[in-house]
Protein backbone atom coordinates (compact mmCIF):
# COMPACT_ATOMS: atom_id res chain seq x y z
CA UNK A 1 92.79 136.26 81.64
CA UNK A 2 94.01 134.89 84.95
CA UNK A 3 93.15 136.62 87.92
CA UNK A 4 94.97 136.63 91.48
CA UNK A 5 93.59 138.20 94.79
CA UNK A 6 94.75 136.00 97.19
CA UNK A 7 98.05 135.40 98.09
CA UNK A 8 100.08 133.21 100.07
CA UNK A 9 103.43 134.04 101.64
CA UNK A 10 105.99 131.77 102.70
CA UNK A 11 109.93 133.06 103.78
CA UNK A 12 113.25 131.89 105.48
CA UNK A 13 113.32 133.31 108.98
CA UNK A 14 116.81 134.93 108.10
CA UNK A 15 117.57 138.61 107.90
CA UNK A 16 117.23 139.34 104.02
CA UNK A 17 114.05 137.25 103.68
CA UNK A 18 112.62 139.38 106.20
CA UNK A 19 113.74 142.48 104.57
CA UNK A 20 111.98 141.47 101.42
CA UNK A 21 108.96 139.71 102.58
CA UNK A 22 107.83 142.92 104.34
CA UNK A 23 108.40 144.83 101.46
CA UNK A 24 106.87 142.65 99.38
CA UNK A 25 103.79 142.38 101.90
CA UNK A 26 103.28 146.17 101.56
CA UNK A 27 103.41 146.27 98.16
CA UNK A 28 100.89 143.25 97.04
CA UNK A 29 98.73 145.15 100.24
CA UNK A 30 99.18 148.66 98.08
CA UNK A 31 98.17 147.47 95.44
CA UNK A 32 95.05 145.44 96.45
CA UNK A 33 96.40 142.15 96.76
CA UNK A 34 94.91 140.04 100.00
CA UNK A 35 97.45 138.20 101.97
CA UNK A 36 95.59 134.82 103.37
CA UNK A 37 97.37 131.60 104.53
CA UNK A 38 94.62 129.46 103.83
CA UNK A 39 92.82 130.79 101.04
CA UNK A 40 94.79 131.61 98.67
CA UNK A 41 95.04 131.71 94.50
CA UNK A 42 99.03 131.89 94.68
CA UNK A 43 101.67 130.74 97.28
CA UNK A 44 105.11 132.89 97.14
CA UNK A 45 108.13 131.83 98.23
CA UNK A 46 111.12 133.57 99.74
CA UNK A 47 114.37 132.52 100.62
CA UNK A 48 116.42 129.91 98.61
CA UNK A 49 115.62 126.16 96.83
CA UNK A 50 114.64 124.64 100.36
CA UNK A 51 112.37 127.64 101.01
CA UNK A 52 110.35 127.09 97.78
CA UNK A 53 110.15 123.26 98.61
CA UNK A 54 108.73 123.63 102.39
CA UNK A 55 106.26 126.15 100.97
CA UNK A 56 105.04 123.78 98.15
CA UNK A 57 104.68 120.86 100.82
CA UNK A 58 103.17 123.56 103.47
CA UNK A 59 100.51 123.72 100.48
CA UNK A 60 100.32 120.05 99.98
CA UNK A 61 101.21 119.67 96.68
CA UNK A 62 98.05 121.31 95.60
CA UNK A 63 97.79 121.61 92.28
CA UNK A 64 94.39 124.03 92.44
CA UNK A 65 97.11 127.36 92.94
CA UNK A 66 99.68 128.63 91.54
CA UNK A 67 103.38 129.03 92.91
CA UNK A 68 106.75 131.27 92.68
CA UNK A 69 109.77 132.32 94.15
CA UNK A 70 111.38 135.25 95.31
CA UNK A 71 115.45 134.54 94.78
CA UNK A 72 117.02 135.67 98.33
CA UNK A 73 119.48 132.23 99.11
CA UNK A 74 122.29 131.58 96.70
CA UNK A 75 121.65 129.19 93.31
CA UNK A 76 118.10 130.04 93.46
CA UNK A 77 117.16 127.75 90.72
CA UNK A 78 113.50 127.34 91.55
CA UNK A 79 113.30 130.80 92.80
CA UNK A 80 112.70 133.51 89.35
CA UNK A 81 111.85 136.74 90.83
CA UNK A 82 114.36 139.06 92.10
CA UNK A 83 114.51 140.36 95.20
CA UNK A 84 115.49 143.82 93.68
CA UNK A 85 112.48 143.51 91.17
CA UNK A 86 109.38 143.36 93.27
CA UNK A 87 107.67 146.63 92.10
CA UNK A 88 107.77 145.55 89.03
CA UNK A 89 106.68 141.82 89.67
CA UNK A 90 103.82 143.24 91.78
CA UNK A 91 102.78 145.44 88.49
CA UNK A 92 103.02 141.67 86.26
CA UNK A 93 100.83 140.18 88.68
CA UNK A 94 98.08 142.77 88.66
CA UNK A 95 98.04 142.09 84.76
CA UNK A 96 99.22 137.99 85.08
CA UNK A 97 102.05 138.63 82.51
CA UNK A 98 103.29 135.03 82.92
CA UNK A 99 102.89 132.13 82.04
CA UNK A 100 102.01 128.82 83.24
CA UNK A 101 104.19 125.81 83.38
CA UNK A 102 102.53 122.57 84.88
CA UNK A 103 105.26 120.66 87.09
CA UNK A 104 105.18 117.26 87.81
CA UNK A 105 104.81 115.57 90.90
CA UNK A 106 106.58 112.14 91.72
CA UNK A 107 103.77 110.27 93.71
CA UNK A 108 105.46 107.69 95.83
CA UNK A 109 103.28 104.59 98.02
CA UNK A 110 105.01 102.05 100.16
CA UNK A 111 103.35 98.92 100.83
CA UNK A 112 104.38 97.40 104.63
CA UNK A 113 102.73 95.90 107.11
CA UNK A 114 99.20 95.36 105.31
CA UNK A 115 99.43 99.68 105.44
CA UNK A 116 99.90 101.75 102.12
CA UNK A 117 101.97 105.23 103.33
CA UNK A 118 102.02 107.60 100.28
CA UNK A 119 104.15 111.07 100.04
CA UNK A 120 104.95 113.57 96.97
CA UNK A 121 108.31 114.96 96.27
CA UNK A 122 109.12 118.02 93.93
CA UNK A 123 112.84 117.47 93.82
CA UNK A 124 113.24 113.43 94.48
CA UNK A 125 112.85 110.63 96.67
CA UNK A 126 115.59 108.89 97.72
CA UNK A 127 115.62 104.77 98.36
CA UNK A 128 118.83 103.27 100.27
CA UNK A 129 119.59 100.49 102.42
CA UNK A 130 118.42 102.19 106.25
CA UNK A 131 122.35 101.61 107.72
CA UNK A 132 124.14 102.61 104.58
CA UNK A 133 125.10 99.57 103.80
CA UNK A 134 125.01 97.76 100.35
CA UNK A 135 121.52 98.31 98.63
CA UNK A 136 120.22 94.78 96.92
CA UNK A 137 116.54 95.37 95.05
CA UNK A 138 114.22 93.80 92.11
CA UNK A 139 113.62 96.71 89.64
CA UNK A 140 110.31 96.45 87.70
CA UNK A 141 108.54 99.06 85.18
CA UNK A 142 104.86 98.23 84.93
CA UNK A 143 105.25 94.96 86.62
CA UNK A 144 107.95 93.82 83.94
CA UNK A 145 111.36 93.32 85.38
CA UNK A 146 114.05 95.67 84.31
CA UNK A 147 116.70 94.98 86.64
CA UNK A 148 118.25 92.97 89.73
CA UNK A 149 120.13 96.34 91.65
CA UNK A 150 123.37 96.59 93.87
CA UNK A 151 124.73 99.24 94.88
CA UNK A 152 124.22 102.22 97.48
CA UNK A 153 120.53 103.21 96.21
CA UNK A 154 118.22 104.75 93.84
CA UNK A 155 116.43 108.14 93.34
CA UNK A 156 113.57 109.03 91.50
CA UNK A 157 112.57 112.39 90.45
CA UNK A 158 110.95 114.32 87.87
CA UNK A 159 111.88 117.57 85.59
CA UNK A 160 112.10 119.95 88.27
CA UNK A 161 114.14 117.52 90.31
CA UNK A 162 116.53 116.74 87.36
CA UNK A 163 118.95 119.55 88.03
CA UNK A 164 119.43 118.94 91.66
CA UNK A 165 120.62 115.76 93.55
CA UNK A 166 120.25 113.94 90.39
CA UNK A 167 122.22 116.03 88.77
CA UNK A 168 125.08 115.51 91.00
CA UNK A 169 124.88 111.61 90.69
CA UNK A 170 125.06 112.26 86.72
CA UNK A 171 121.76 111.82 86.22
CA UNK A 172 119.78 113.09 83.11
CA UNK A 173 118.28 117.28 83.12
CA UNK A 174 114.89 116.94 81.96
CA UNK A 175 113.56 119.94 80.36
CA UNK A 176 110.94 121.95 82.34
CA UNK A 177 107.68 120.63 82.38
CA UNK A 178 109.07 117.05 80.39
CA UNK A 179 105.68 114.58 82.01
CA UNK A 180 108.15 112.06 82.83
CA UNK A 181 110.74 110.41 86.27
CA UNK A 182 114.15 109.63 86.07
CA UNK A 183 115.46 106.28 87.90
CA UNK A 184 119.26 107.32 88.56
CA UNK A 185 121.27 104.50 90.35
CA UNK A 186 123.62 105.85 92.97
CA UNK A 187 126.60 103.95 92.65
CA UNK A 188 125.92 100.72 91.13
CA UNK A 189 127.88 97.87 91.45
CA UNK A 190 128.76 96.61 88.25
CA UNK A 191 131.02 93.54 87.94
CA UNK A 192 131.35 89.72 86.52
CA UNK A 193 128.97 89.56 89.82
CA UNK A 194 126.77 91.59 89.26
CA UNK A 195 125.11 93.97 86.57
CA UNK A 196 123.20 96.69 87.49
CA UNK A 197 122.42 99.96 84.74
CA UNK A 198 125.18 102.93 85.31
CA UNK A 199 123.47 105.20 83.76
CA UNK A 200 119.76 107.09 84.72
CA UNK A 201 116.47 105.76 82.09
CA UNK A 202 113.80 108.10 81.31
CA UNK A 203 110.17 106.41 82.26
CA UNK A 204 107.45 108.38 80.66
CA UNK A 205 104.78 109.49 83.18
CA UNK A 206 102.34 106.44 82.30
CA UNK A 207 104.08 103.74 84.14
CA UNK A 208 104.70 102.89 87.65
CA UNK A 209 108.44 102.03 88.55
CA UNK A 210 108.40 99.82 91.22
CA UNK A 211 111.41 98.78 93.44
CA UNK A 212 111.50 95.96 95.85
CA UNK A 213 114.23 96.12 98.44
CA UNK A 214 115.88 93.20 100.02
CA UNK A 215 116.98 95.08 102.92
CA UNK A 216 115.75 97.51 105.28
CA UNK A 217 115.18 100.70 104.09
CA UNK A 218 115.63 104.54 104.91
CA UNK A 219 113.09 106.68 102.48
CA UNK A 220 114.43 110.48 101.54
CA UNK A 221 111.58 112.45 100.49
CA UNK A 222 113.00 115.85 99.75
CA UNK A 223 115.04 115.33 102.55
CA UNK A 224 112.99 114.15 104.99
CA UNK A 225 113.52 110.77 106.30
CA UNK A 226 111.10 107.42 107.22
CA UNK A 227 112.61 103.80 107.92
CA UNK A 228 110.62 100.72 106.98
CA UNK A 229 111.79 97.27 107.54
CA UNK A 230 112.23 94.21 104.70
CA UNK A 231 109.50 93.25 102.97
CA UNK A 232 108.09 96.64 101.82
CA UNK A 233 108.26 97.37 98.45
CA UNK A 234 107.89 101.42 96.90
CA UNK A 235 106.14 102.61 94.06
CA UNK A 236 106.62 105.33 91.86
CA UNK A 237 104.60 107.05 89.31
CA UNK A 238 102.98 110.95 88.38
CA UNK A 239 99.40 111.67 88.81
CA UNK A 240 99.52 115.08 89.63
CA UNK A 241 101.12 118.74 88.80
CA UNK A 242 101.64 121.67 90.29
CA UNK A 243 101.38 125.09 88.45
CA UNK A 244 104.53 127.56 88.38
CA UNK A 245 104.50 130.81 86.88
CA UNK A 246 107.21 131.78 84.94
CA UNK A 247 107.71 135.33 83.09
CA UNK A 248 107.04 134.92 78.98
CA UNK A 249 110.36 135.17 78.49
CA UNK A 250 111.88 132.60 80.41
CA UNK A 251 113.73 130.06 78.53
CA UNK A 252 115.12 126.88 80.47
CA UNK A 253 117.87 126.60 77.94
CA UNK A 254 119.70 130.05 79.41
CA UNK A 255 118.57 129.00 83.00
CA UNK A 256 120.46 125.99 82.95
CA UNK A 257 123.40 128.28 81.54
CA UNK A 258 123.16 130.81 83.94
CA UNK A 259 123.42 128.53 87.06
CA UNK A 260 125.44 125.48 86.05
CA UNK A 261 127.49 126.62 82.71
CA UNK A 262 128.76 129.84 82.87
């Protein structure tokens, strides 16, 4: 059986969030838990979507702990406990009724200046031209060309990703936990000029996706921004998870109902 001691706790400086972290921190403190920003066995987050992604980067993408949410923003999509539940998700932690789901990471290097910059994104990074203007790019999967882009941009993501930002540009929902990215085109240009893919492809998590800009660039990794100038070129692939704990009777199926169907 799993065991957690150690805990990590990361909340929204708002009202509620306060409200529940300190009753949260009593309770894990009750009931023997340890609470330790730096060594830790599991990271909690409280507040909304953001929340859970600051904490995850706070943590560096470590992959060694475990991670979860406590739901106090709105959609709460990556946050699964309840802010009116914590007794009771303090009592499933003493006993680790959960289970483990390994999310993947999207592992993304650029290549400028003789200088490799690298970054990890649990919801997407986003490629564009850096003024907004129109984005012109080689696309290649494992070094074998797939497309010449143009258009405003790509983003890449994996599962966890899927029902966010690339969900809005009509990109595919990958199930939780799916090993592989999605390469959704944001509004392609598709003419007797140009043809560029509409739709988002699937790239399983053994290849690299590789894009090489013709233009400036502005870099969006979950939502934080970095310039680079022509002649870089980005690379995308998964090396790494992180581990999310999810209660046995979670089903992705009814989450995806529950937030964006009914």
């Amino acid at each position: 059986m799993n065991k957690i001691s150690r805990i990590k706790l990361y909340y929204n400086y708002n009202d509620k969030s306060t409200l529940v972290y300190n009753e949260l921190k009593k309770l894990l403190l009750d009931n023997g838990f340890i609470i330790d920003d730096k060594n830790y066995d599991l990271a909690i987050a409280i507040g909304g979507d953001g929340g859970f992604l600051r904490l995850v980067s706070s943590c560096e993408y470590n992959s060694e702990v475990y991670y979860v949410g406590v739901n106090t923003g709105t959609l709460g999509f990556s946050n699964d406990i309840s802010a009116d539940r914590l007794e009771e998700f303090v009592n499933d932690l003493k006993s680790f009724n959960f289970k483990v789901v390994n999310i993947p990471i999207v592992e993304t290097k650029v290549y400028h200046d003789e200088k490799v910059d690298t970054y990890y994104s649990l919801n997407e990074t986003v490629i564009r031209e850096r003024d907004l203007q129109t984005f012109r790019c080689d696309v290649l999967v494992d070094n074998v060309n797939l497309e010449k882009f143009t258009g405003d941009g790509f983003l890449v993501c994996s599962s966890f990703g899927s029902t966010a930002y690339n969900l809005s540009l009509g990109g595919s929902i990958l199930y939780d936990g799916v090993k592989a990215m999605i390469l959704t085109p944001i509004a392609p240009i598709n003419n007797k000029c140009y043809r560029s893919f509409i739709n988002s492809i699937v790239v399983p998590s053994d290849k690299t996706i590789k894009i090489i800009p013709n233009n400036d660039v502005i870099l969006s990794v979950d939502g934080v921004n970095v310039t680079y100038n022509k002649g870089c070129s980005a690379e995308f692939r998964i090396n790494k998870n992180i581990k999310l704990l999810r209660y046995n009777d979670y089903d992705y199926t009814k989450k995806i109902n529950e937030k964006f169907s009914n």
